[in-house]
Protein backbone atom coordinates (compact mmCIF):
# COMPACT_ATOMS: atom_id res chain seq x y z
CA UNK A 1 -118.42 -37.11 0.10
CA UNK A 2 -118.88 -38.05 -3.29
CA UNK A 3 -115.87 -38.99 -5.75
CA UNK A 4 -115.02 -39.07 -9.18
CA UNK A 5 -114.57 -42.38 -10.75
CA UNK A 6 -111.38 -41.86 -12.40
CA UNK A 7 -111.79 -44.16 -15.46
CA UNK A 8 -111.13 -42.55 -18.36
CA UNK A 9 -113.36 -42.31 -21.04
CA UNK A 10 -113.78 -41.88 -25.02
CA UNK A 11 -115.91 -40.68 -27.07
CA UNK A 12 -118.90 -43.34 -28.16
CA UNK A 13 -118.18 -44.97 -24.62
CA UNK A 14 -121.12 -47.00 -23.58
CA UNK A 15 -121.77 -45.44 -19.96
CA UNK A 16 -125.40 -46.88 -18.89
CA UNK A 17 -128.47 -48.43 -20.19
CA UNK A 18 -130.54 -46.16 -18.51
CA UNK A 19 -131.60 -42.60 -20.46
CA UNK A 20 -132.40 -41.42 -17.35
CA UNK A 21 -128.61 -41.18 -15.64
CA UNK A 22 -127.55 -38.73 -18.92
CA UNK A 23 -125.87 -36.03 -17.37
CA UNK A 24 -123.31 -33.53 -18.69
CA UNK A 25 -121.06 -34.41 -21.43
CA UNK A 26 -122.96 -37.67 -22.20
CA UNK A 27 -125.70 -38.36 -25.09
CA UNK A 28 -128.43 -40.83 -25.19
CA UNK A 29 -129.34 -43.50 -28.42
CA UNK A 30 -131.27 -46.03 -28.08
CA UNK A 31 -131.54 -45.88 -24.55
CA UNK A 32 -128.37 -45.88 -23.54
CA UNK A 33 -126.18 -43.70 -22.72
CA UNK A 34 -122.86 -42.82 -24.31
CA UNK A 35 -119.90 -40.55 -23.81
CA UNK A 36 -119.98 -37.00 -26.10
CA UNK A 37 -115.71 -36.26 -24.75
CA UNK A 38 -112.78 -37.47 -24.15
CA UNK A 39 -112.62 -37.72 -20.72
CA UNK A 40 -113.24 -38.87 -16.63
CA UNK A 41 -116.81 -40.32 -15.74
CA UNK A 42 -118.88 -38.98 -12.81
CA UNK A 43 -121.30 -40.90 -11.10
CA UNK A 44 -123.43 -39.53 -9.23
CA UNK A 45 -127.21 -38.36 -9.33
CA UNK A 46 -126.41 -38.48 -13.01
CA UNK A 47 -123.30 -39.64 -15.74
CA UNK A 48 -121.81 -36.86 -16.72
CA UNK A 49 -117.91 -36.66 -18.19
CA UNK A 50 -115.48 -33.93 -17.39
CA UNK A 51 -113.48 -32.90 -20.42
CA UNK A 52 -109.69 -33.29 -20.12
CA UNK A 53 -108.57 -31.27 -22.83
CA UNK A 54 -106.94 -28.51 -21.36
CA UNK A 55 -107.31 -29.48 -17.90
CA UNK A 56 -103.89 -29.82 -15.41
CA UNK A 57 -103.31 -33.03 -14.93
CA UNK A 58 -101.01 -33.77 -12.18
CA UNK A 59 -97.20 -34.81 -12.25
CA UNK A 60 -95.17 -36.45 -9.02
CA UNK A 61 -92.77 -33.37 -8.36
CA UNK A 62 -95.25 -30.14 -9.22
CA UNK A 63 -95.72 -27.50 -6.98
CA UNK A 64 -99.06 -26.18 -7.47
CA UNK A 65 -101.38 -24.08 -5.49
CA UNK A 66 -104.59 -26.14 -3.82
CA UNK A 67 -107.39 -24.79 -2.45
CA UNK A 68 -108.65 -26.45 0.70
CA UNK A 69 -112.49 -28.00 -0.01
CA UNK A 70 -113.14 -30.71 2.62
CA UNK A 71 -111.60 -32.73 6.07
CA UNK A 72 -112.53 -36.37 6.82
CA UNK A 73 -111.08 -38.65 9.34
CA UNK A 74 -107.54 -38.48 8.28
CA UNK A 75 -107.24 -36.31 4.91
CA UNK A 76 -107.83 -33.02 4.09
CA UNK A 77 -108.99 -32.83 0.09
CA UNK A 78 -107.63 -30.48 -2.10
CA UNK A 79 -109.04 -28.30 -5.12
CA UNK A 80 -105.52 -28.35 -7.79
CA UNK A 81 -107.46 -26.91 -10.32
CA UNK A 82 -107.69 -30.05 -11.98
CA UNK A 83 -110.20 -33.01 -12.79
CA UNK A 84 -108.73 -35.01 -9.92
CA UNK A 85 -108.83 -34.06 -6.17
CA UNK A 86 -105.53 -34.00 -4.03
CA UNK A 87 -105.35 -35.64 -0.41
CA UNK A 88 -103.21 -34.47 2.02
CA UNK A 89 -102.66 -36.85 4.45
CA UNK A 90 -102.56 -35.64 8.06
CA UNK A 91 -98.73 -37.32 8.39
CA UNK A 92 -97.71 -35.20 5.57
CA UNK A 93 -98.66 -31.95 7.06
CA UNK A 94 -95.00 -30.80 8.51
CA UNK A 95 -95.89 -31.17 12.35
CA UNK A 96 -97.45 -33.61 14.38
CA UNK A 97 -100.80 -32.89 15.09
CA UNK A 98 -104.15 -34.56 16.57
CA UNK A 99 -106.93 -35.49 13.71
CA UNK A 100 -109.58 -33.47 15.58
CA UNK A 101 -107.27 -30.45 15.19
CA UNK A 102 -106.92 -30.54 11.62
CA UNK A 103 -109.50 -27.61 11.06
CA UNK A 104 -107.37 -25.79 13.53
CA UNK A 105 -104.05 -26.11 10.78
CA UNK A 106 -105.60 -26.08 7.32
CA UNK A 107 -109.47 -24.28 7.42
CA UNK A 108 -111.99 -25.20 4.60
CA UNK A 109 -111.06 -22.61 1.65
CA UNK A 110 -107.65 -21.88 2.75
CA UNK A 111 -104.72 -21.51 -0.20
CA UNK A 112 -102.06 -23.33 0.03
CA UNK A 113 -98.45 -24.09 -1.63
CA UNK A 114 -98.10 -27.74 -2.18
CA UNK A 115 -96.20 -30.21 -3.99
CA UNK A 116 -97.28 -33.64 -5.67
CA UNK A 117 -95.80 -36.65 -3.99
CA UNK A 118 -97.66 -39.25 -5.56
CA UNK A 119 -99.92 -40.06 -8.40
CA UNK A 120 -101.19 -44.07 -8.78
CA UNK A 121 -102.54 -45.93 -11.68
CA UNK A 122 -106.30 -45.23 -10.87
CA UNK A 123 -104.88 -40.85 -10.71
CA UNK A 124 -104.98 -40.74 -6.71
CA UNK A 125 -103.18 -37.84 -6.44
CA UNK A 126 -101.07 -37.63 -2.64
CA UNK A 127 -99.70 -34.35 -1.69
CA UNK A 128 -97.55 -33.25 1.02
CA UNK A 129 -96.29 -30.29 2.72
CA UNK A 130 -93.25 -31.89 4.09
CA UNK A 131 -91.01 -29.04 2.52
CA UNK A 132 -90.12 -25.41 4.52
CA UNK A 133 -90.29 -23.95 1.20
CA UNK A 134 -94.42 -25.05 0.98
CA UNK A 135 -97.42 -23.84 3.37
CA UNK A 136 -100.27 -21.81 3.71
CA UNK A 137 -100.60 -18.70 1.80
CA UNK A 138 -102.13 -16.34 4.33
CA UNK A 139 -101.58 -13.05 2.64
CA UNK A 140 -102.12 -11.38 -0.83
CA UNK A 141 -104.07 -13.23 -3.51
CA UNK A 142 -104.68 -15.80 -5.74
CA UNK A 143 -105.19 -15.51 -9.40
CA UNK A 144 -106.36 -18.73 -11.71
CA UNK A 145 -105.11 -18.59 -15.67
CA UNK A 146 -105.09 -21.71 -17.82
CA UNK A 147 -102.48 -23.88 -16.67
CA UNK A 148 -101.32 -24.16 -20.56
CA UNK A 149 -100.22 -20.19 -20.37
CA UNK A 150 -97.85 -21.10 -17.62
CA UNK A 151 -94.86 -21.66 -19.65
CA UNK A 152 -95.12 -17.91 -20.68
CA UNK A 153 -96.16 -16.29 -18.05
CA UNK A 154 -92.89 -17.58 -16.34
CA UNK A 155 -90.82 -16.72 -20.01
CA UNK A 156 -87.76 -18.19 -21.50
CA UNK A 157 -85.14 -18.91 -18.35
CA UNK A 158 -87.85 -17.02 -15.77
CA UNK A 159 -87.77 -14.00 -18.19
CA UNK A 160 -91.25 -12.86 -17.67
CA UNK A 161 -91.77 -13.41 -14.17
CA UNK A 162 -88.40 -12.06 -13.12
CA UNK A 163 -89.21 -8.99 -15.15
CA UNK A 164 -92.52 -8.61 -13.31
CA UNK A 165 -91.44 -9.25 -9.58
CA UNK A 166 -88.74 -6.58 -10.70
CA UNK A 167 -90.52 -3.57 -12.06
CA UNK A 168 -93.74 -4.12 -9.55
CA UNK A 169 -91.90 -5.30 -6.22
CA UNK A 170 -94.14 -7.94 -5.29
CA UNK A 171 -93.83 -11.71 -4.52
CA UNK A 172 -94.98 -14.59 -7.12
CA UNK A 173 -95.36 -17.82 -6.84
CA UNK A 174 -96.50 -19.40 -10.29
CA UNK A 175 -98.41 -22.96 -9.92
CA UNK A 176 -97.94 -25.79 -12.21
CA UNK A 177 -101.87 -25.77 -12.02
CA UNK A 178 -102.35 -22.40 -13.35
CA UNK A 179 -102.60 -20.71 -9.85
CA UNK A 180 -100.74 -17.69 -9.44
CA UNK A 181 -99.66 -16.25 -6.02
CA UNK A 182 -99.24 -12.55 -5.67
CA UNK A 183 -97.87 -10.30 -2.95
CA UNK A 184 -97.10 -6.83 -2.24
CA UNK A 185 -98.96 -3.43 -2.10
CA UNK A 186 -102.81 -3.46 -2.85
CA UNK A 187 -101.83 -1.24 -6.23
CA UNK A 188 -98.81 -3.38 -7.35
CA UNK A 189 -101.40 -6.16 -7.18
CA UNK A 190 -103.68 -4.82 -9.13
CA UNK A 191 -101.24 -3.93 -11.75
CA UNK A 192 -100.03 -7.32 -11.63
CA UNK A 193 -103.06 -9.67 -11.95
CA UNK A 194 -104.11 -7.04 -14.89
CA UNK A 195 -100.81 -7.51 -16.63
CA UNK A 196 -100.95 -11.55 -15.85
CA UNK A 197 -104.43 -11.88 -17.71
CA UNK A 198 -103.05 -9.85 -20.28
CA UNK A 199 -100.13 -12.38 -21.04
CA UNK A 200 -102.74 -15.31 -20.79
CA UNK A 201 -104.96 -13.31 -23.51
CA UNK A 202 -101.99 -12.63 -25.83
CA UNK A 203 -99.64 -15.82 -24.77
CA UNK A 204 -99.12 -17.09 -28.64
CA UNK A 205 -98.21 -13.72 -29.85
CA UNK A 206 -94.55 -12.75 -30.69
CA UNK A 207 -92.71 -9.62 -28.71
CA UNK A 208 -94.77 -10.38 -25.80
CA UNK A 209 -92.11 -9.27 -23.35
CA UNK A 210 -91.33 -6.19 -24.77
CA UNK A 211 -95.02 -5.23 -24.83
CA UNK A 212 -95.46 -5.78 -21.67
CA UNK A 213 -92.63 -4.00 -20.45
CA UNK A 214 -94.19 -1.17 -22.23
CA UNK A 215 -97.34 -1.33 -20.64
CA UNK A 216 -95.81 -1.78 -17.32
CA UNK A 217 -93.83 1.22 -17.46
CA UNK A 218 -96.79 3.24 -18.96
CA UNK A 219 -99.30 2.39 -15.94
CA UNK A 220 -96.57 3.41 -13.58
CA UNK A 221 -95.62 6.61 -14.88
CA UNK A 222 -99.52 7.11 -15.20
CA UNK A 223 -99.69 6.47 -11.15
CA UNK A 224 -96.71 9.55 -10.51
């Protein structure tokens, strides 16, 4: 499988001296090719570089929702909505269990709550799942905002996401990476992933809780 190369990279950044390798985020002059962001090179076919403005980049300590995209001998790699990959080791899953059984424990796509053990110099990011409190999410949905909006959605001392798993009756679980775990009935889902992209849309406005509230009770006296 291929893998980034994590080196961080400026703007102006000589990448290659062959035109040919530009990929996304790079430009060519003189023949060479040069870096158009700030930052992580990709090798592969081509150069490109994958912006890091705005993009989660991961702390030892978050919980975050991952996304299950591959298995190799020991590791399964996980999607954490961010520039780097996660690996969860097969001794961190919370049970002992065979390496040709991983795919039985963690399939390819599966959601999962995880936490960041360990992030090196070079941003090899190791996960684990060695917590009761962390595991597979294998009911209701997933929703994916900017992991910037976070801060609000979860409001001033858990305002906003207190006020939300109170007035709709569902389960949350808010990512540091901008995933969003909901539970409950199909409707209160609904209403809740509609109300979370709202807050994303409108997250640097003032009286944002208030509004919402509003429109919460609104769409429920609209359902009776």
């Amino acid at each position: 499988m291929d893998r980034i190369d994590r080196r961080v990279v400026i703007p102006g950044e000589l990448l290659a001296e062959d035109p040919k390798k530009a990929g996304e985020g790079t430009y060519v002059k003189d023949d060479k090719v040069y870096s158009q962001l700030y930052g992580l090179v990709n090798h592969r076919d081509k150069i490109s570089v994958i912006p890091l403005a705005g993009k989660y980049v991961p702390s030892v300590g978050d919980t975050v929702i991952g996304i299950v995209g591959d298995i190799t001998v020991s590791n399964w790699i996980i999607d954490i909505n961010s520039p780097y990959e996660g690996l969860l080791h097969i001794s961190e899953y919370p049970k002992r269990i065979e390496r040709n059984e991983m795919a039985k424990y963690l399939r390819i796509g599966s959601s999962i709550m995880i936490r960041v053990k360990d992030v090196d110099s070079t941003k090899k990011v190791e996960l684990t799942l060695n917590d009761r409190r962390l595991g597979t999410l294998n009911t209701g949905r997933v929703v994916e905002i900017s992991y910037t909006r976070v801060p609000r959605v979860i409001g001033k001392g858990g305002s906003m996401i207190s006020m939300l798993k109170k007035e709709l009756n569902c389960n949350m679980f808010v990512g540091q990476n901008g995933r969003i775990w909901v539970n409950g009935s199909d409707e209160d889902m609904d209403l809740v992933l509609k109300t979370i992209l709202i807050i994303e849309k409108e997250a640097h406005t003032t009286g944002l809780t208030d509004r919402i509230m509003d429109f919460l009770r609104t769409e429920k006296e609209a359902r009776s």
